[in-house]
C-alpha atoms as a PDB file:
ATOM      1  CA  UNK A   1      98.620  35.525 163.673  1.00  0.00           C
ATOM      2  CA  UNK A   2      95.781  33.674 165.710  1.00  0.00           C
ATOM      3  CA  UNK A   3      96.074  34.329 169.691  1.00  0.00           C
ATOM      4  CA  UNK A   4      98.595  37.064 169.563  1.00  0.00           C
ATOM      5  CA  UNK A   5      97.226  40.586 170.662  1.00  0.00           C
ATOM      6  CA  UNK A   6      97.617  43.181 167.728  1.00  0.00           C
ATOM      7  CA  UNK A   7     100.120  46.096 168.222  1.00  0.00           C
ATOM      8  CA  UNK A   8      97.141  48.579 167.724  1.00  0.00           C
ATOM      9  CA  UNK A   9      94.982  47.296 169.755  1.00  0.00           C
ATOM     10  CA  UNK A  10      93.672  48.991 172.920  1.00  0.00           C
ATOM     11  CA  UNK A  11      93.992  47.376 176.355  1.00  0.00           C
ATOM     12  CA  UNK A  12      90.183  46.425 177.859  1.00  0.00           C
ATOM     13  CA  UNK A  13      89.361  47.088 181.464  1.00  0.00           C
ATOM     14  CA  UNK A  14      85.701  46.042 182.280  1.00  0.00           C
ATOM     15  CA  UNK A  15      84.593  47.300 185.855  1.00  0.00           C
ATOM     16  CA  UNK A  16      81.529  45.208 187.013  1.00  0.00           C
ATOM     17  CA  UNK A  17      79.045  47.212 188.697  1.00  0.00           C
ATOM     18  CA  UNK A  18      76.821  46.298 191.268  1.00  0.00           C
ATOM     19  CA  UNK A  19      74.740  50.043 191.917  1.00  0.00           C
ATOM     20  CA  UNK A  20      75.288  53.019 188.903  1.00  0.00           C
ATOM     21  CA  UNK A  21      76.522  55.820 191.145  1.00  0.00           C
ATOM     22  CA  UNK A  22      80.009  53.086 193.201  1.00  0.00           C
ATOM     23  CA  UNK A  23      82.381  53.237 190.206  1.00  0.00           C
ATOM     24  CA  UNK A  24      85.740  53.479 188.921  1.00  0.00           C
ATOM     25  CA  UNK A  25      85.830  57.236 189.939  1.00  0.00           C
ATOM     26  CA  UNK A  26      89.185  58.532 189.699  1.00  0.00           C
ATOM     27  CA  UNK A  27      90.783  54.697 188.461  1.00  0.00           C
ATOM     28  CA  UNK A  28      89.128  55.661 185.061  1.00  0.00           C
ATOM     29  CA  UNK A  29      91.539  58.393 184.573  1.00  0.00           C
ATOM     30  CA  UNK A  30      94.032  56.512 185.795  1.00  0.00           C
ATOM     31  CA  UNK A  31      93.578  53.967 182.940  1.00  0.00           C
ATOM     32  CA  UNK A  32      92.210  56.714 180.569  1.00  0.00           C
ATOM     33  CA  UNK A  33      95.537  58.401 180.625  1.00  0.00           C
ATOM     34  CA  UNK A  34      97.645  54.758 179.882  1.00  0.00           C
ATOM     35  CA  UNK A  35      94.973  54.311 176.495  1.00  0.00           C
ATOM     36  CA  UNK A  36      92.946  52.227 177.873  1.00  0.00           C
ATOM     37  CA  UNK A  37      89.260  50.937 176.080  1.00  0.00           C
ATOM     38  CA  UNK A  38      87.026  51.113 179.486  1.00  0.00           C
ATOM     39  CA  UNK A  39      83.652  49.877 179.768  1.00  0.00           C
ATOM     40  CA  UNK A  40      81.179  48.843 182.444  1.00  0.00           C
ATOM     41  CA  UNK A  41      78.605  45.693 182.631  1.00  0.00           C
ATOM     42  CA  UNK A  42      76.154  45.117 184.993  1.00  0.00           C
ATOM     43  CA  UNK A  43      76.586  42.469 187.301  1.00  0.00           C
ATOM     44  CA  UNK A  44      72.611  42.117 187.826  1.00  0.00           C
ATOM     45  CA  UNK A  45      72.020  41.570 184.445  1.00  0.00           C
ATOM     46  CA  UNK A  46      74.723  41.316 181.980  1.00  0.00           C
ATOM     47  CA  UNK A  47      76.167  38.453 180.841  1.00  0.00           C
ATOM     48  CA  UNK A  48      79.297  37.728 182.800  1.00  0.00           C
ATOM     49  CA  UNK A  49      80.328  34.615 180.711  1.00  0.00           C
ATOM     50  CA  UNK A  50      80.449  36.811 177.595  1.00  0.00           C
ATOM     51  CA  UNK A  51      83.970  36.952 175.925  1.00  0.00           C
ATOM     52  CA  UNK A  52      84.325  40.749 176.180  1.00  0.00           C
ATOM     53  CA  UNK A  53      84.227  39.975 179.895  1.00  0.00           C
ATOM     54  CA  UNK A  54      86.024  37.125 180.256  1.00  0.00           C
ATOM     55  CA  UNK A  55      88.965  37.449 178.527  1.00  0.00           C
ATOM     56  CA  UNK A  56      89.084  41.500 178.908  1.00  0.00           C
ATOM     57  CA  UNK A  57      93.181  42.138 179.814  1.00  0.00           C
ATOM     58  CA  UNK A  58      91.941  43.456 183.143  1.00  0.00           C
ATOM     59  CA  UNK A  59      88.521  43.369 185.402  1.00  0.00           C
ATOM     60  CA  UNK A  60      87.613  45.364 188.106  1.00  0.00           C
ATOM     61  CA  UNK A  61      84.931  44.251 190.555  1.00  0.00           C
ATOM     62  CA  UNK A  62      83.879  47.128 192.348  1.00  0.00           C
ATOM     63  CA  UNK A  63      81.752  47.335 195.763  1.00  0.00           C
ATOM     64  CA  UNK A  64      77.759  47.044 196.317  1.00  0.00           C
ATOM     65  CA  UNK A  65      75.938  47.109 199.321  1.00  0.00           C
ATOM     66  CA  UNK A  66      74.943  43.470 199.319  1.00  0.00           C
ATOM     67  CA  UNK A  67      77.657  41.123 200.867  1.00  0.00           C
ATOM     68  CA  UNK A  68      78.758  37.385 199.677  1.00  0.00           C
ATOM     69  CA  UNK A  69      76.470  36.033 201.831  1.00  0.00           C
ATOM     70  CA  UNK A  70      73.620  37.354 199.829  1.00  0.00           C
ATOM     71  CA  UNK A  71      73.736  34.660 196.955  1.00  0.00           C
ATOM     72  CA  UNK A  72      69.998  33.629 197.601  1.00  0.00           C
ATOM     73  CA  UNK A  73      68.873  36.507 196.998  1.00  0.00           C
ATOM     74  CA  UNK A  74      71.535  37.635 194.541  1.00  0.00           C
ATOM     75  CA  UNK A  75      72.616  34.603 192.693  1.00  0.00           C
ATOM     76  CA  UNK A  76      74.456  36.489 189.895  1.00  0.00           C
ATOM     77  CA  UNK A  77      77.321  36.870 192.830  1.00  0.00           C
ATOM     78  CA  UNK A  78      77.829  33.202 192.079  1.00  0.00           C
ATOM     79  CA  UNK A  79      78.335  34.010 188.779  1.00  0.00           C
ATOM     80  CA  UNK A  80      81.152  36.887 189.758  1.00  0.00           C
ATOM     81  CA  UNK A  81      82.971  34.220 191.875  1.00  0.00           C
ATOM     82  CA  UNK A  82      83.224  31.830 189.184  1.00  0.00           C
ATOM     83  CA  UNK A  83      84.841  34.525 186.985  1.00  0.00           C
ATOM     84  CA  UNK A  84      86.855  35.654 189.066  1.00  0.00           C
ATOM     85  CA  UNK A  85      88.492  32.156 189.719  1.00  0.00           C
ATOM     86  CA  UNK A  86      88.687  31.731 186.131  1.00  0.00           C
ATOM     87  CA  UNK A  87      90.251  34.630 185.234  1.00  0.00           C
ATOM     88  CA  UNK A  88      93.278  34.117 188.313  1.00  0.00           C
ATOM     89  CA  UNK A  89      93.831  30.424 187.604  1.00  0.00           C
ATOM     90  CA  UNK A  90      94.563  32.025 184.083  1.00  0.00           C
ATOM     91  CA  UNK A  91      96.532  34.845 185.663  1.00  0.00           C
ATOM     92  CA  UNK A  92      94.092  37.480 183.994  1.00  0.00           C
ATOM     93  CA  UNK A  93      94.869  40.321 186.210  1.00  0.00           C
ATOM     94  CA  UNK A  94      91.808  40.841 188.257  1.00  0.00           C
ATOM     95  CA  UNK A  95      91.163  43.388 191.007  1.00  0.00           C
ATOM     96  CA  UNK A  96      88.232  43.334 193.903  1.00  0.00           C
ATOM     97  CA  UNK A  97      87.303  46.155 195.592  1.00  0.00           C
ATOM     98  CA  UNK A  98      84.868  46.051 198.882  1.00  0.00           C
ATOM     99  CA  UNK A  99      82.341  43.469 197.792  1.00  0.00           C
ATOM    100  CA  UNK A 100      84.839  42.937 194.703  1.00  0.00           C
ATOM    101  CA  UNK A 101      87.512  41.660 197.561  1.00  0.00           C
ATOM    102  CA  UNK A 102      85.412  39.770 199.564  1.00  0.00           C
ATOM    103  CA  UNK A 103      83.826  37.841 196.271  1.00  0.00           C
ATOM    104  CA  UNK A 104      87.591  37.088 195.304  1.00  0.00           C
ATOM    105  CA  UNK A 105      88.964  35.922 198.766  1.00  0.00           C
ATOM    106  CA  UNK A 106      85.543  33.585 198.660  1.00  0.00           C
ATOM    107  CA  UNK A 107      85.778  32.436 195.156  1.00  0.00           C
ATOM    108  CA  UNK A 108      89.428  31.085 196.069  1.00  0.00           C
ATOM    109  CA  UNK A 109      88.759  29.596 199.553  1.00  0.00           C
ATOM    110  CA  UNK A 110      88.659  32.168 202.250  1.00  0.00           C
ATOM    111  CA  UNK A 111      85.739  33.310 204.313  1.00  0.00           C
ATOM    112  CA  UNK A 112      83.815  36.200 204.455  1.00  0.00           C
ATOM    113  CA  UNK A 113      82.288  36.841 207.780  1.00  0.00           C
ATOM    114  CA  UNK A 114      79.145  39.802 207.858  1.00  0.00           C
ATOM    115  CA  UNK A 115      80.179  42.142 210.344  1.00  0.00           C
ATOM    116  CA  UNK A 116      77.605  43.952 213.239  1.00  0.00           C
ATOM    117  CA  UNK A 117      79.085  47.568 212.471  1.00  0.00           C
ATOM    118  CA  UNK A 118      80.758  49.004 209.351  1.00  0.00           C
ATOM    119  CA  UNK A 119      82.921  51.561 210.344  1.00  0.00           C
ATOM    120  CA  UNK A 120      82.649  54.627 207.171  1.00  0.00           C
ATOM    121  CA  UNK A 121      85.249  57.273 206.798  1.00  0.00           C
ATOM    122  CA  UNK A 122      88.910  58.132 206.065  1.00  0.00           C
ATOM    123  CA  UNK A 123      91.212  56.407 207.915  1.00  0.00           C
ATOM    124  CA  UNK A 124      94.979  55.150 207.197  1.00  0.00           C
ATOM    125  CA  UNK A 125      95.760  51.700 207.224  1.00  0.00           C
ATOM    126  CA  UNK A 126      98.705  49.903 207.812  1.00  0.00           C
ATOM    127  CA  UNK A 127     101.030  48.308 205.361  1.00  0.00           C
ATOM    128  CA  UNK A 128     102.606  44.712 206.220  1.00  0.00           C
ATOM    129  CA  UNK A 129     106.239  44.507 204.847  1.00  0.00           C
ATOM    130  CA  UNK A 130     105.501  42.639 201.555  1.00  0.00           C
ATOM    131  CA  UNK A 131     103.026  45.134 201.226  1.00  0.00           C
ATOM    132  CA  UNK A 132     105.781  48.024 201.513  1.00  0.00           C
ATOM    133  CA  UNK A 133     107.487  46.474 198.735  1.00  0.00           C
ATOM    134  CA  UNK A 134     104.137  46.491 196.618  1.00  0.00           C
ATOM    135  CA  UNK A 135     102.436  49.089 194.649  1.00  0.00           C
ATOM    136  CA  UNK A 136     100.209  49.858 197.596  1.00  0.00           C
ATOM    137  CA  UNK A 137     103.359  51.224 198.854  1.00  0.00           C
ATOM    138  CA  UNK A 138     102.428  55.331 198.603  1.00  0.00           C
ATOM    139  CA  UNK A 139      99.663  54.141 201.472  1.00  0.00           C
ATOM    140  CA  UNK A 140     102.666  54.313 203.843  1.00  0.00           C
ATOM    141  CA  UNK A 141     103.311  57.929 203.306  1.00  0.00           C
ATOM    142  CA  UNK A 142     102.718  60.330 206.301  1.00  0.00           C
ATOM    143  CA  UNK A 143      99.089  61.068 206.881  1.00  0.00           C
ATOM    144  CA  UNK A 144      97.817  59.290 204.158  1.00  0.00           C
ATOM    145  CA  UNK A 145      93.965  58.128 204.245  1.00  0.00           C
ATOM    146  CA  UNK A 146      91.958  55.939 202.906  1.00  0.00           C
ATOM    147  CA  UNK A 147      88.027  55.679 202.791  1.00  0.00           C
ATOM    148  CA  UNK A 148      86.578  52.841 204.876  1.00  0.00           C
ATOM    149  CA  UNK A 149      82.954  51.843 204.116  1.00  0.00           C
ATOM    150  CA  UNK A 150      82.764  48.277 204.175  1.00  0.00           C
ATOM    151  CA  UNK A 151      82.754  46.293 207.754  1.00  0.00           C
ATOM    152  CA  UNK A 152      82.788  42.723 206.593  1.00  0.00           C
ATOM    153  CA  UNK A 153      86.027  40.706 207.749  1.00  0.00           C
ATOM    154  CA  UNK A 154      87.787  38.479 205.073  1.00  0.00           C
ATOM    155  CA  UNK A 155      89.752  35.649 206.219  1.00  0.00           C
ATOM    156  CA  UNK A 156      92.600  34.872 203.716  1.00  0.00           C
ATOM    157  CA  UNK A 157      92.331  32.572 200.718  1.00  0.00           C
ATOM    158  CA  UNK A 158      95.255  29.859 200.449  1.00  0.00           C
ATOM    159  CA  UNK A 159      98.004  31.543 199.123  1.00  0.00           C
ATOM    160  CA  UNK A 160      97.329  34.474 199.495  1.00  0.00           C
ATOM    161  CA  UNK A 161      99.708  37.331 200.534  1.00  0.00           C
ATOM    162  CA  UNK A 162      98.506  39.889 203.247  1.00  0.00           C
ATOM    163  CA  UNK A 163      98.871  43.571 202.103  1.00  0.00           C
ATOM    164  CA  UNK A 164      97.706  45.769 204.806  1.00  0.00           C
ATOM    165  CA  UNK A 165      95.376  46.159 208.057  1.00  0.00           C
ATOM    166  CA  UNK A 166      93.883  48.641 210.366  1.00  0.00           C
ATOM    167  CA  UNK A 167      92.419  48.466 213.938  1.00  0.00           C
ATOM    168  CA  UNK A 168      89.030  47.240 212.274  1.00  0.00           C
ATOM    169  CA  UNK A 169      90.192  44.560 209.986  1.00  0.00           C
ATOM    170  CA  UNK A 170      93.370  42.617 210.251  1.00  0.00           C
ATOM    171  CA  UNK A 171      93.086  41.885 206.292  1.00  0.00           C
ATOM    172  CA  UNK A 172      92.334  44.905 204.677  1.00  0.00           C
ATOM    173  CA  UNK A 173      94.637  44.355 200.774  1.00  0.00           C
ATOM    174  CA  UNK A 174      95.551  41.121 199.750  1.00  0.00           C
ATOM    175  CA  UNK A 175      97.413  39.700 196.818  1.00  0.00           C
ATOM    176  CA  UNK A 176      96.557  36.127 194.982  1.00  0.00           C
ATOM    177  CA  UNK A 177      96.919  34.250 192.140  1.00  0.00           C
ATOM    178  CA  UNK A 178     100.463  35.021 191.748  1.00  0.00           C
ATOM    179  CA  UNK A 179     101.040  38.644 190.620  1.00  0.00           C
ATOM    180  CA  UNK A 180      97.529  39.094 189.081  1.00  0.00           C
ATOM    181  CA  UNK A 181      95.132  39.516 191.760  1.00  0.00           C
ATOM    182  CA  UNK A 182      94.899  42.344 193.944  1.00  0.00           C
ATOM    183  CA  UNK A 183      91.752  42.570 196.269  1.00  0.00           C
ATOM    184  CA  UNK A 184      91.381  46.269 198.628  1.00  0.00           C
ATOM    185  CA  UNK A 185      88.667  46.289 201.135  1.00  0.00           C
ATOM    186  CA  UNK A 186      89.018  50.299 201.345  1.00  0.00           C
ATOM    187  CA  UNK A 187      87.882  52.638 198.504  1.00  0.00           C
ATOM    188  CA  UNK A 188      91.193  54.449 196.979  1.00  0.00           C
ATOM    189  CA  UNK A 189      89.325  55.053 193.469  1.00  0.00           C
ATOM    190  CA  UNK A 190      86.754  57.143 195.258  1.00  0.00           C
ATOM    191  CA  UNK A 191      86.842  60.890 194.913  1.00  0.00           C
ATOM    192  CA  UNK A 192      84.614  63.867 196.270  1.00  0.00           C
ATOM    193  CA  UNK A 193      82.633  64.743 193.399  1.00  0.00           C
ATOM    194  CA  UNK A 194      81.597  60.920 192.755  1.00  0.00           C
ATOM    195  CA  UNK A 195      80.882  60.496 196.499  1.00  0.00           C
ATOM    196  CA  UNK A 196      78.106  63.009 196.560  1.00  0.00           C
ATOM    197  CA  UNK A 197      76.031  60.278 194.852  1.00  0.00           C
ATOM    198  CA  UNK A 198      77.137  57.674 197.484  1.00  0.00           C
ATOM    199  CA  UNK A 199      75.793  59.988 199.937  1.00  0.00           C
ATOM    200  CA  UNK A 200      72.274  59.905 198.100  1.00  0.00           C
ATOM    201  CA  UNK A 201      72.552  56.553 197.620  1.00  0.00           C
ATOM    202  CA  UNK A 202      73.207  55.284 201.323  1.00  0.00           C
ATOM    203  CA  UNK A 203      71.422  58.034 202.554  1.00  0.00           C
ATOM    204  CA  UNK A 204      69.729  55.536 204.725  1.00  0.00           C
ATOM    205  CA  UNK A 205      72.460  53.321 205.914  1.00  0.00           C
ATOM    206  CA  UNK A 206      74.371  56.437 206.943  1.00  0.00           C
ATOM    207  CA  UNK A 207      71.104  57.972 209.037  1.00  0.00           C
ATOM    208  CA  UNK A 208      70.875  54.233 210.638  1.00  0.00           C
ATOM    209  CA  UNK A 209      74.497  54.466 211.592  1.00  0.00           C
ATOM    210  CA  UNK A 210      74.583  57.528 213.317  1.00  0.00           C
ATOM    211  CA  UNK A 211      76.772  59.072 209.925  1.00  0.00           C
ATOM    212  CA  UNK A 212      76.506  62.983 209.830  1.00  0.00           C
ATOM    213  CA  UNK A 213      77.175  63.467 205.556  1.00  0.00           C
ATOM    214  CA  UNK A 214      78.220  67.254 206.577  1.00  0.00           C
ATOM    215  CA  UNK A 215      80.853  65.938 208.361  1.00  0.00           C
ATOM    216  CA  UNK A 216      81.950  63.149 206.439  1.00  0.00           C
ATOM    217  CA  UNK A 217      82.128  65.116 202.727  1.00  0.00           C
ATOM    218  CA  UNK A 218      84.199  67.701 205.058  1.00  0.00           C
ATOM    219  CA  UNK A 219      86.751  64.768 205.707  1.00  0.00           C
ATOM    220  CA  UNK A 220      86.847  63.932 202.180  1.00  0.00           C
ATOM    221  CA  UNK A 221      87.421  67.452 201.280  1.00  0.00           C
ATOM    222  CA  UNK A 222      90.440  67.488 203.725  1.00  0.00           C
ATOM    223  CA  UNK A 223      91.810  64.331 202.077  1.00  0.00           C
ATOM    224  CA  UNK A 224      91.163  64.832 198.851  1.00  0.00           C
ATOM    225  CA  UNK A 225      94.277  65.917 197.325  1.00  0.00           C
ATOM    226  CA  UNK A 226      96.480  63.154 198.671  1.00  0.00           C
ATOM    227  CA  UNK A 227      94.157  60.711 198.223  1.00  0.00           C
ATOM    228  CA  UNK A 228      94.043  61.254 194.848  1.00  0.00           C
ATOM    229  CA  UNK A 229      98.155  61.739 194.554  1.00  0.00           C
ATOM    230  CA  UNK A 230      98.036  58.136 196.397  1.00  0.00           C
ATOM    231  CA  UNK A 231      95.344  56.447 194.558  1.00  0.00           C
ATOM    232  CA  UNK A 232      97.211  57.268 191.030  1.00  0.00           C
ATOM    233  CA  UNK A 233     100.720  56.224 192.062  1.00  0.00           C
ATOM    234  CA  UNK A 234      99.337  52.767 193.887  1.00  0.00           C
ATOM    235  CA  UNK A 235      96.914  51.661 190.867  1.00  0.00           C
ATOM    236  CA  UNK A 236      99.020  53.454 188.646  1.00  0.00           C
ATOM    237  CA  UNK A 237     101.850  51.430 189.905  1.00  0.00           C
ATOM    238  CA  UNK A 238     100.035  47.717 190.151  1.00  0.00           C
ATOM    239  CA  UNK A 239      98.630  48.441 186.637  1.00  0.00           C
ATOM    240  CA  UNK A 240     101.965  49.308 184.852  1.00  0.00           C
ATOM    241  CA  UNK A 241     103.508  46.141 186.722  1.00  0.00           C
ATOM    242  CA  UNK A 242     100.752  44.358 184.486  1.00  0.00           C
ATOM    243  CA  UNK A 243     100.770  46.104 181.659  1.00  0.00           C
ATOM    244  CA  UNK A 244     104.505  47.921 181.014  1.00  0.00           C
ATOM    245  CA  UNK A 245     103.905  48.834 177.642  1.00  0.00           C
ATOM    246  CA  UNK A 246     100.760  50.623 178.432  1.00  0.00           C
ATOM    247  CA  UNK A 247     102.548  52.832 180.892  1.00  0.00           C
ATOM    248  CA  UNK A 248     103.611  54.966 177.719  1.00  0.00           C
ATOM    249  CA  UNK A 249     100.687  54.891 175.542  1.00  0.00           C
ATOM    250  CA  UNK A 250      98.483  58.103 174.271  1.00  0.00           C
ATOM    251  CA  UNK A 251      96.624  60.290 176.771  1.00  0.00           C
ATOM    252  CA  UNK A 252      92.917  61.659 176.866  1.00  0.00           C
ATOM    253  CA  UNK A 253      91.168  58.917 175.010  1.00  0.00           C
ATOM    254  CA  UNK A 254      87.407  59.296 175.768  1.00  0.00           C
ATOM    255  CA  UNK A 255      86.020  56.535 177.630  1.00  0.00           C
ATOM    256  CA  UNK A 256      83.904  53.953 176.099  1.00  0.00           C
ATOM    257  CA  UNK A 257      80.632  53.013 178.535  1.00  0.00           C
ATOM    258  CA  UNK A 258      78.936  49.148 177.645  1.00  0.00           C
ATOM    259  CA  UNK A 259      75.883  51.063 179.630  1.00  0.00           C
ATOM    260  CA  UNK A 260      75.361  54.399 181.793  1.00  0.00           C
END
């Protein structure tokens, strides 16, 4: 029957991509284990009107280091926004992540401000109470961390429901259009054998801020375990709230990459 999803099919994640080596990192296991079809696009050069996009039952917009100010220079970020209001006016669940968040609190009203410093490492952050009753919930646990390495202050979108905050950044997770949008200005999808290439690849922001690498990849060590126990109960959690029926589908499906 026309415009109902067949039994058999495979849910679709699409991650957008904004630099090769910032991606879903431990998320794709997450959604490998539920059965999930995952696939990347390119936001500097794919098509992001393209039906597989579009309409894919979830999209990920994961961080860059360009900001939403950039859309001179970068005008496919204009394109991002306008999918990304698309998709939550439809209440396609959508979820922002660093640049991803601050594209989705623009793209429904809010403002992004550039920020002077960008404090990078593990941290905790701090959950407000509707976001104690979310799946971001596990964040509250003793001692868990979280890896900061975006600055950039969002101010919330109408509507929007505050999640968490920090010292830095008084929105740091927010919710939106309704139940399907879920924006994180933290990394919890990051883990330490992914972030050895996000040490080669901000090798010079890192120098310019003073960053030792030694030190940091030692904190990430340290946190590693629980951030990944957090990171697959909190996503594991928003995504199952989505999608219940995928919460009990087949496990160790190889992932399926648009592009490498």
């Amino acid at each position: 029957m026309r415009g109902r999803r067949r039994a058999d099919r495979r849910r679709s994640a699409v991650a957008i991509r904004h630099v090769a080596f910032e991606d879903l990192g431990g998320f794709a296991r997450t959604l490998d284990a539920r059965g999930w079809s995952v696939s990347y696009c390119e936001a500097s050069t794919d098509q992001l009107s393209h039906y597989s996009i579009r309409d894919a039952d979830l999209v990920i917009v994961l961080d860059g280091p360009i900001g939403v100010g950039d859309q001179r220079a970068f005008r496919f970020l204009a394109s991002e926004m306008h999918l990304i209001e698309r998709r939550l006016s439809r209440g396609q669940p959508t979820l922002g992540i660093g640049l991803g968040a601050q594209l989705m609190a623009a793209a429904l009203g809010g403002r992004v401000e550039a920020a002077t410093t960008a404090p990078i490492g593990w941290g905790e952050v701090s959950l407000t109470p509707e976001g104690r009753r979310s799946a971001l919930a596990p964040l509250g646990r003793p001692g868990a961390k979280v890896l900061h390495w975006r600055g950039d202050g969002i101010e919330l979108p109408p509507g929007a429901r505050r999640l968490a905050f920090d010292a830095h950044r008084e929105n740091q997770a927010f919710a939106c259009g309704g139940e399907a949008g879920l924006a994180l200005q933290f990394h919890l999808e990051a883990d330490p054998r992914g972030l050895e290439e996000w040490y080669v690849g901000h090798a010079v922001a890192l120098a310019a801020a003073g960053i030792d690498v030694r030190q940091l990849r030692r904190q990430g060590r340290i946190c590693a375990e629980q951030a990944r126990d957090v990171a697959e109960a909190a996503f594991g959690c928003w995504v199952d709230a989505r999608f219940p029926e995928s919460a009990q589908q087949g496990r160790g499906t190889p992932l399926d990459r648009l592009s490498a």
